[in-house]
C-alpha atoms as a PDB file:
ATOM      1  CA  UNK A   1     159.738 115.259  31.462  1.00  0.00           C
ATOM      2  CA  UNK A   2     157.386 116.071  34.668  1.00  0.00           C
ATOM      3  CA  UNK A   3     154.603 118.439  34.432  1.00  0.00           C
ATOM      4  CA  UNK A   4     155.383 121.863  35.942  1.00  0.00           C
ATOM      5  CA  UNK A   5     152.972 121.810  39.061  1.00  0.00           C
ATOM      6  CA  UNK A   6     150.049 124.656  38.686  1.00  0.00           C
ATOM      7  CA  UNK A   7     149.402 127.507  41.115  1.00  0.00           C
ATOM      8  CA  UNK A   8     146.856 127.002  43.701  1.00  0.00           C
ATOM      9  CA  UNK A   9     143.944 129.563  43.141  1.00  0.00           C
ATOM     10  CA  UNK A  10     142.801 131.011  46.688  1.00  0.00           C
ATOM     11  CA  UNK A  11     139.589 132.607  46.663  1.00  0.00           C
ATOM     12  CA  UNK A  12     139.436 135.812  49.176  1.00  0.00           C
ATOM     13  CA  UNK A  13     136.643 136.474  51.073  1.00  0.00           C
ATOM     14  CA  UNK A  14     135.624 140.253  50.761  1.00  0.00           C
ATOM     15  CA  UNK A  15     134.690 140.975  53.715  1.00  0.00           C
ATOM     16  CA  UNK A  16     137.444 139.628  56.022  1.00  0.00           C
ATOM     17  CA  UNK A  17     139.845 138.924  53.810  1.00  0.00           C
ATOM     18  CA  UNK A  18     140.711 135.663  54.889  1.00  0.00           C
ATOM     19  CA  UNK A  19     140.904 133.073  52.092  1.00  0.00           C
ATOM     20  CA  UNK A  20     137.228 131.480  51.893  1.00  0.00           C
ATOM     21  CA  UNK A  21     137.398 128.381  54.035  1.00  0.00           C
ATOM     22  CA  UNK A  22     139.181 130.035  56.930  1.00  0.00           C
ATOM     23  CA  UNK A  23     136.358 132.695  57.224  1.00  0.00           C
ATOM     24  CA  UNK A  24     134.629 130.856  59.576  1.00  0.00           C
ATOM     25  CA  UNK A  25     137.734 130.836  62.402  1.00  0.00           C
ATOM     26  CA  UNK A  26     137.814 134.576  61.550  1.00  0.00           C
ATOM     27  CA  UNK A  27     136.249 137.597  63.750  1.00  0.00           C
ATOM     28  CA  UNK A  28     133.437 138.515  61.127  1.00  0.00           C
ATOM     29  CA  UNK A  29     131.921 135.387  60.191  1.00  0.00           C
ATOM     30  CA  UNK A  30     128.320 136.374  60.594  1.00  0.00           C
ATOM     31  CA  UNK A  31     128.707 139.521  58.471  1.00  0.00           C
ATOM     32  CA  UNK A  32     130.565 137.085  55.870  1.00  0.00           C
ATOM     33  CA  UNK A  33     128.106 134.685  55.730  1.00  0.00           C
ATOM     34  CA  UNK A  34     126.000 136.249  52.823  1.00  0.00           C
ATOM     35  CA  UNK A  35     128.798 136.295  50.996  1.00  0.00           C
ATOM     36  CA  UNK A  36     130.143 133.020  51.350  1.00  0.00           C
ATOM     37  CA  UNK A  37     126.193 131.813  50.423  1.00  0.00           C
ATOM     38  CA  UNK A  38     126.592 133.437  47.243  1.00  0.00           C
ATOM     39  CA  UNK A  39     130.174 132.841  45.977  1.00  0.00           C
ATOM     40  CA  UNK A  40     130.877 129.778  47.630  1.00  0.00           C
ATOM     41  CA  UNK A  41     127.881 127.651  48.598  1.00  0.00           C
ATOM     42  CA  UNK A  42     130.309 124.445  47.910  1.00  0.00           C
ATOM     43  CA  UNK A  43     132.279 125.415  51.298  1.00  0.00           C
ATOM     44  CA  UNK A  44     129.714 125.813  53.494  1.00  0.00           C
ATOM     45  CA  UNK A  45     126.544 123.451  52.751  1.00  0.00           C
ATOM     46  CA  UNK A  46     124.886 124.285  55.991  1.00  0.00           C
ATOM     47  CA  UNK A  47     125.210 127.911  55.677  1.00  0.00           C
ATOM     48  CA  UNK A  48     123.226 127.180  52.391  1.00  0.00           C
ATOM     49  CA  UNK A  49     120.759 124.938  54.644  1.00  0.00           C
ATOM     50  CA  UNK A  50     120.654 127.279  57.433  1.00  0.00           C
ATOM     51  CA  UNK A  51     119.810 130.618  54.824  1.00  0.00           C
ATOM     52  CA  UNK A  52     117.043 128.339  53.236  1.00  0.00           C
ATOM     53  CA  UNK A  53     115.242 127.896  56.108  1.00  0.00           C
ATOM     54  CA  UNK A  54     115.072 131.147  57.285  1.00  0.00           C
ATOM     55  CA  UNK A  55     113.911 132.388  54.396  1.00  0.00           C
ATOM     56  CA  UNK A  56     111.217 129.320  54.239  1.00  0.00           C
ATOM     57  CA  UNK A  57     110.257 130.878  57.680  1.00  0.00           C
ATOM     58  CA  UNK A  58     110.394 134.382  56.525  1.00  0.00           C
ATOM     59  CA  UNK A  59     107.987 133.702  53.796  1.00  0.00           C
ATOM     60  CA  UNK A  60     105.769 131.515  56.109  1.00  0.00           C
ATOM     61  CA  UNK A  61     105.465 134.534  58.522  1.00  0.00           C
ATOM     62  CA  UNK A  62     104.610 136.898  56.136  1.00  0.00           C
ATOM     63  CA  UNK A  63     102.073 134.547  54.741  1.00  0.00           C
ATOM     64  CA  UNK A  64     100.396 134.020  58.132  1.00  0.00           C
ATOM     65  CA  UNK A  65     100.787 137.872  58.841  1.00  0.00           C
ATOM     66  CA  UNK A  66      98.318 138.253  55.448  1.00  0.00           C
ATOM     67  CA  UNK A  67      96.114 135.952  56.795  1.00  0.00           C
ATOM     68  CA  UNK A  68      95.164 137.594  60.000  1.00  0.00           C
ATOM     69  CA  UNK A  69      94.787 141.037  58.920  1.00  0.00           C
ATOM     70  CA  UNK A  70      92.292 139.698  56.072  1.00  0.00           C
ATOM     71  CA  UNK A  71      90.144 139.074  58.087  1.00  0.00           C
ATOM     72  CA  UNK A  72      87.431 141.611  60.242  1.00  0.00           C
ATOM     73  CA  UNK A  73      87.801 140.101  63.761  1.00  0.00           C
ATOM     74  CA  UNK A  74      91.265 138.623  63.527  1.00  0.00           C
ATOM     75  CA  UNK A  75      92.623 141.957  62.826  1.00  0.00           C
ATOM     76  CA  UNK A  76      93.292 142.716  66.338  1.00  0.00           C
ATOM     77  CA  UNK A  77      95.534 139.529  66.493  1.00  0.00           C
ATOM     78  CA  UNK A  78      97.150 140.644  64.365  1.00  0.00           C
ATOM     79  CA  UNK A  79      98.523 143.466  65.958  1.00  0.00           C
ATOM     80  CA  UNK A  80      99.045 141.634  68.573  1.00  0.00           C
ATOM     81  CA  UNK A  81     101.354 139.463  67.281  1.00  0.00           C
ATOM     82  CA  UNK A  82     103.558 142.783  65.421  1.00  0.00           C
ATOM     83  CA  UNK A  83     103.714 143.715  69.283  1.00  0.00           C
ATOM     84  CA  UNK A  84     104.873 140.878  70.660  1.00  0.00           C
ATOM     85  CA  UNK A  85     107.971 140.517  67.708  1.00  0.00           C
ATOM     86  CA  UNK A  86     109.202 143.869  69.618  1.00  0.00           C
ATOM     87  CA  UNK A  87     109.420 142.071  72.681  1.00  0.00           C
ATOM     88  CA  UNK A  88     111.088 138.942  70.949  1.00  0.00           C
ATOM     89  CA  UNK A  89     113.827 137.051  72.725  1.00  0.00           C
ATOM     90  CA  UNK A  90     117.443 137.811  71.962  1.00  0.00           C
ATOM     91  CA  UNK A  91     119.371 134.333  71.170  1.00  0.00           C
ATOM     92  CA  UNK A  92     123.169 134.562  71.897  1.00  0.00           C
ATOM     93  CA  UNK A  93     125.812 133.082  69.862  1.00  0.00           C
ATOM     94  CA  UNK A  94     125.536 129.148  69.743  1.00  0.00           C
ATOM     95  CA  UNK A  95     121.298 129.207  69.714  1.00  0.00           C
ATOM     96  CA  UNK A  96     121.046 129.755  73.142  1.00  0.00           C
ATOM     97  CA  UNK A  97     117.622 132.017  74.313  1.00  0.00           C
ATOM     98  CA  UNK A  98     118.724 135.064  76.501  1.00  0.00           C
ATOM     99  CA  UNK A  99     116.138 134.991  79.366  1.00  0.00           C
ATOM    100  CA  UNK A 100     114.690 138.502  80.302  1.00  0.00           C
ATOM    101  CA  UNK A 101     116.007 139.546  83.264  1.00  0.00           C
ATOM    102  CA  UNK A 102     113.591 138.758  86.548  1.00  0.00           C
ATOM    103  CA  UNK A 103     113.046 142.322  88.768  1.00  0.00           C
ATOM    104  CA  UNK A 104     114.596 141.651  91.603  1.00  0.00           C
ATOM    105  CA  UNK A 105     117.306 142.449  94.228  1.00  0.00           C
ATOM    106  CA  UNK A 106     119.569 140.641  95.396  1.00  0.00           C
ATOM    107  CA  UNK A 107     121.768 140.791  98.755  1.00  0.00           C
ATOM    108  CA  UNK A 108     124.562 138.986  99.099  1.00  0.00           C
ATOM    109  CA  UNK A 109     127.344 139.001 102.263  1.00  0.00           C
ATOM    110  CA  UNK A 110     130.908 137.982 101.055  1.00  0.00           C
ATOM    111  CA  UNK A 111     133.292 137.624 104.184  1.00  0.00           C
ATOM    112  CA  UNK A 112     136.950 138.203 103.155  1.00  0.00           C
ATOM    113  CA  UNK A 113     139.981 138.155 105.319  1.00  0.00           C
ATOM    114  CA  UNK A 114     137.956 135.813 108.151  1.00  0.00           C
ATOM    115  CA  UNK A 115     136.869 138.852 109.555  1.00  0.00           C
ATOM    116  CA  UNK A 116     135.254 141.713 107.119  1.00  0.00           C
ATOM    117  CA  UNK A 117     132.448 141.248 105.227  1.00  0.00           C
ATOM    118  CA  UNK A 118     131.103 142.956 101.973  1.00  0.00           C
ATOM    119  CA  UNK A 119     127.122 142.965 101.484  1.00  0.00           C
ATOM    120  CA  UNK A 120     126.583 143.340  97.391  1.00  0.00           C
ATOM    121  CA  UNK A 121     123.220 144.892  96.503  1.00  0.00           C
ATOM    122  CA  UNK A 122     122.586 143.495  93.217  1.00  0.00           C
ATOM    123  CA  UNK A 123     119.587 144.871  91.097  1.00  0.00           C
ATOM    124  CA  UNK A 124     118.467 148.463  92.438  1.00  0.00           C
ATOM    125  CA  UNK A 125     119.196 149.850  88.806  1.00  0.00           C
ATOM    126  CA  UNK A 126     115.993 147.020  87.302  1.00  0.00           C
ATOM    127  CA  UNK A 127     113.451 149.554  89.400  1.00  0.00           C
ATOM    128  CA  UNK A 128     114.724 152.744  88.299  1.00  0.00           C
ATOM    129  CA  UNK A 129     117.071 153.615  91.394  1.00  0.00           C
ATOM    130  CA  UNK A 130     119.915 155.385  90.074  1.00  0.00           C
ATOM    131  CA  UNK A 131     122.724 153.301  91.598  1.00  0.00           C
ATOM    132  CA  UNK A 132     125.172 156.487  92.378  1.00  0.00           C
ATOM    133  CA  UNK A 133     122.534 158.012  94.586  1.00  0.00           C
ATOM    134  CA  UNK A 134     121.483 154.548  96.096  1.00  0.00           C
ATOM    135  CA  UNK A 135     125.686 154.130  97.164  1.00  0.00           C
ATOM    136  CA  UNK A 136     125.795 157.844  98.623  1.00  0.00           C
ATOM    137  CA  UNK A 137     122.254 156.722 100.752  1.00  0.00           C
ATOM    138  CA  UNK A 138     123.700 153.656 101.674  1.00  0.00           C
ATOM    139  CA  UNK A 139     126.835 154.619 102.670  1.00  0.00           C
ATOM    140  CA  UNK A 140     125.230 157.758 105.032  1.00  0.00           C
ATOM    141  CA  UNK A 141     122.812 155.802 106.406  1.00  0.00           C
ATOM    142  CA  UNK A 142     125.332 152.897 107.746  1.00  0.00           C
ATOM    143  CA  UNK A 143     128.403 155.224 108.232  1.00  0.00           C
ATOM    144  CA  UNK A 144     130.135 153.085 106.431  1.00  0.00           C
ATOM    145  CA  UNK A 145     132.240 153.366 102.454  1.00  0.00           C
ATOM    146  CA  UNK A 146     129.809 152.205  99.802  1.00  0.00           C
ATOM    147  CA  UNK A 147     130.831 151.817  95.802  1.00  0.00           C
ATOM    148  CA  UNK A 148     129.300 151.562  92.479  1.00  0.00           C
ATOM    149  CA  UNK A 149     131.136 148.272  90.600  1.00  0.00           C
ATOM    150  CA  UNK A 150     131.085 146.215  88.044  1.00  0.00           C
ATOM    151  CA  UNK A 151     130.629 142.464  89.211  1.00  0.00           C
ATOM    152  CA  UNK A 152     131.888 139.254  87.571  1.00  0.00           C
ATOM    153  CA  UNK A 153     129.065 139.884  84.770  1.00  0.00           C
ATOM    154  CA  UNK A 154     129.991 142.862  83.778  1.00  0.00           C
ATOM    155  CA  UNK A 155     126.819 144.590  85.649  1.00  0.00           C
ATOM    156  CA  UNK A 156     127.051 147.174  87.860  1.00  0.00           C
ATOM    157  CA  UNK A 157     126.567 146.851  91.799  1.00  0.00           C
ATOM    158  CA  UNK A 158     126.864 147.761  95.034  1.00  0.00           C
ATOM    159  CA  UNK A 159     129.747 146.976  97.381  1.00  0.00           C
ATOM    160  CA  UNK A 160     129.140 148.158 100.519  1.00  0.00           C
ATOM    161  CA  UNK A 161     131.870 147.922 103.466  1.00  0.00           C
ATOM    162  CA  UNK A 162     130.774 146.038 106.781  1.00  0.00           C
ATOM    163  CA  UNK A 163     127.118 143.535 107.038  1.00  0.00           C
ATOM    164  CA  UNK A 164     124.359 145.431 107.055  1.00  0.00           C
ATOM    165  CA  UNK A 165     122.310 142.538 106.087  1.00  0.00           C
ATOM    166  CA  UNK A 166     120.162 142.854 109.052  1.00  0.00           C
ATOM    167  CA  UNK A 167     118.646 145.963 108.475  1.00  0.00           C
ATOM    168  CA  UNK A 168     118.971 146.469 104.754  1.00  0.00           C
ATOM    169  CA  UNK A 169     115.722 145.222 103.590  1.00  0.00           C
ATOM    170  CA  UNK A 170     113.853 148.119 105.740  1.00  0.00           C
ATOM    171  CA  UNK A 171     115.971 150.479 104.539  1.00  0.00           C
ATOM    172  CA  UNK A 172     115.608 149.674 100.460  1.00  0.00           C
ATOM    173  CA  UNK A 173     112.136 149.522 101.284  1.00  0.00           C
ATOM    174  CA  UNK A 174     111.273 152.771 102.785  1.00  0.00           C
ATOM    175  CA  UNK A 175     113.738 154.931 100.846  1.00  0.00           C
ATOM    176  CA  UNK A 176     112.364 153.218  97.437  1.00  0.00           C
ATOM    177  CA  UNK A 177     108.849 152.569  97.332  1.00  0.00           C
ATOM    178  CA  UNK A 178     109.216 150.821  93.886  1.00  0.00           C
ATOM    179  CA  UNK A 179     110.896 148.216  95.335  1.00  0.00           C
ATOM    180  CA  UNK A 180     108.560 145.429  96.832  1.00  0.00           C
ATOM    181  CA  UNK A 181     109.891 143.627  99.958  1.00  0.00           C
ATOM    182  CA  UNK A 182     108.502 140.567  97.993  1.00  0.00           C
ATOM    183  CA  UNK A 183     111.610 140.984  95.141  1.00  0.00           C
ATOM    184  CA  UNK A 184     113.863 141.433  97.640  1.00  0.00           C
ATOM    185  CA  UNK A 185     115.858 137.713  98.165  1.00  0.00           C
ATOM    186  CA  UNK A 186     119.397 136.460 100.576  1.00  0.00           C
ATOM    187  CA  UNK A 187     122.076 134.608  98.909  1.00  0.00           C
ATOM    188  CA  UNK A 188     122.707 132.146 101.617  1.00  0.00           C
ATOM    189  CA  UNK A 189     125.170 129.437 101.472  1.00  0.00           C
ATOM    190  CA  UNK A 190     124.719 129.699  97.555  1.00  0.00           C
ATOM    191  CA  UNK A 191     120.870 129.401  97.864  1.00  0.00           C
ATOM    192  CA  UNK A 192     118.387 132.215  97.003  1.00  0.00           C
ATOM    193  CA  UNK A 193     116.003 132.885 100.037  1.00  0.00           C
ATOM    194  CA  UNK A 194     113.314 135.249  99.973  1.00  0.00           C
ATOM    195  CA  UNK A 195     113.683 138.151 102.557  1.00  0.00           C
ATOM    196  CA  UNK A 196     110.113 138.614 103.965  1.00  0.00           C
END
């Protein structure tokens, strides 16, 4: 007589829920990583890889950050180095460094329908200019409609109707001292030119 086959034992993750080896395709993986490190190391070897070296790195930094405040006259590099941890880079999903974003604004002239154009004002808001207010001053001062929108990267800018392009850069410059005609830059034929 045959042996009567044996239930499969699935092992639940419990934090998603998923079973243990599909945790990975699910939408919490980073928040069931710990878990998976603990219960199931067998699964995941370079989760187990990945945790030791950060905590090899962990215990290196903490090590060096002993060593400079021991001593007298390194104890101002030491702070140094706390401050510049604040100011760390974020990294995005996949490893990938998120560069800090350069101050500047950009103008941009989009022609639609072969005849009307669009200029987009991108980056007002990285010099303090409250974009609402900048529309409304826009939009008087060229008699023309001007918007607040979201652009293809999910950051706000400004649409305004008709090219003003030729007359722009005075007017950012004068209205908003903060704003340096030297950060001011064209997209032209998909090339950044500076505007002074």
């Amino acid at each position: 007589m045959a042996e009567k086959p044996q239930p499969v034992r699935v092992l639940y993750c419990q934090i998603c829920s998923l079973p243990a080896e599909y945790c990975e395709f699910g939408p919490d993986f980073e928040k069931c990583k710990p878990w998976l490190i603990k219960n199931v190391p067998e699964l995941y070897p370079d989760l187990l890889k990945e945790a030791n070296e950060k905590e090899a790195e962990k215990v290196s930094g903490q090590l060096q950050s002993v060593g400079l405040s021991s001593g007298g006259a390194d104890g101002a590099t030491a702070g140094e180095t706390s401050s510049s941890k604040g100011e760390e880079v974020k990294r995005l999903p996949g490893g990938k460094i998120k560069k800090k974003e350069k101050q500047e604004v950009i103008i941009e002239k989009v022609v639609r329908n072969k005849r009307k154009c669009i200029t987009i004002v991108k980056g007002l808001d990285l010099f303090g200019v409250k974009l609402s207010d900048a529309s409304k001053r826009l939009g008087k001062k060229f008699a023309t409609g001007a918007s607040v929108v979201k652009g293809p990267t999910d950051k706000e800018q400004i649409d305004v109707q008709g090219d003003i392009s030729y007359d722009i850069v005075e007017f950012i410059t004068e209205t908003w001292p903060a704003v340096p005609e030297t950060a001011i830059y064209f997209i032209e034929d998909g090339k950044k030119v500076a505007a002074s």
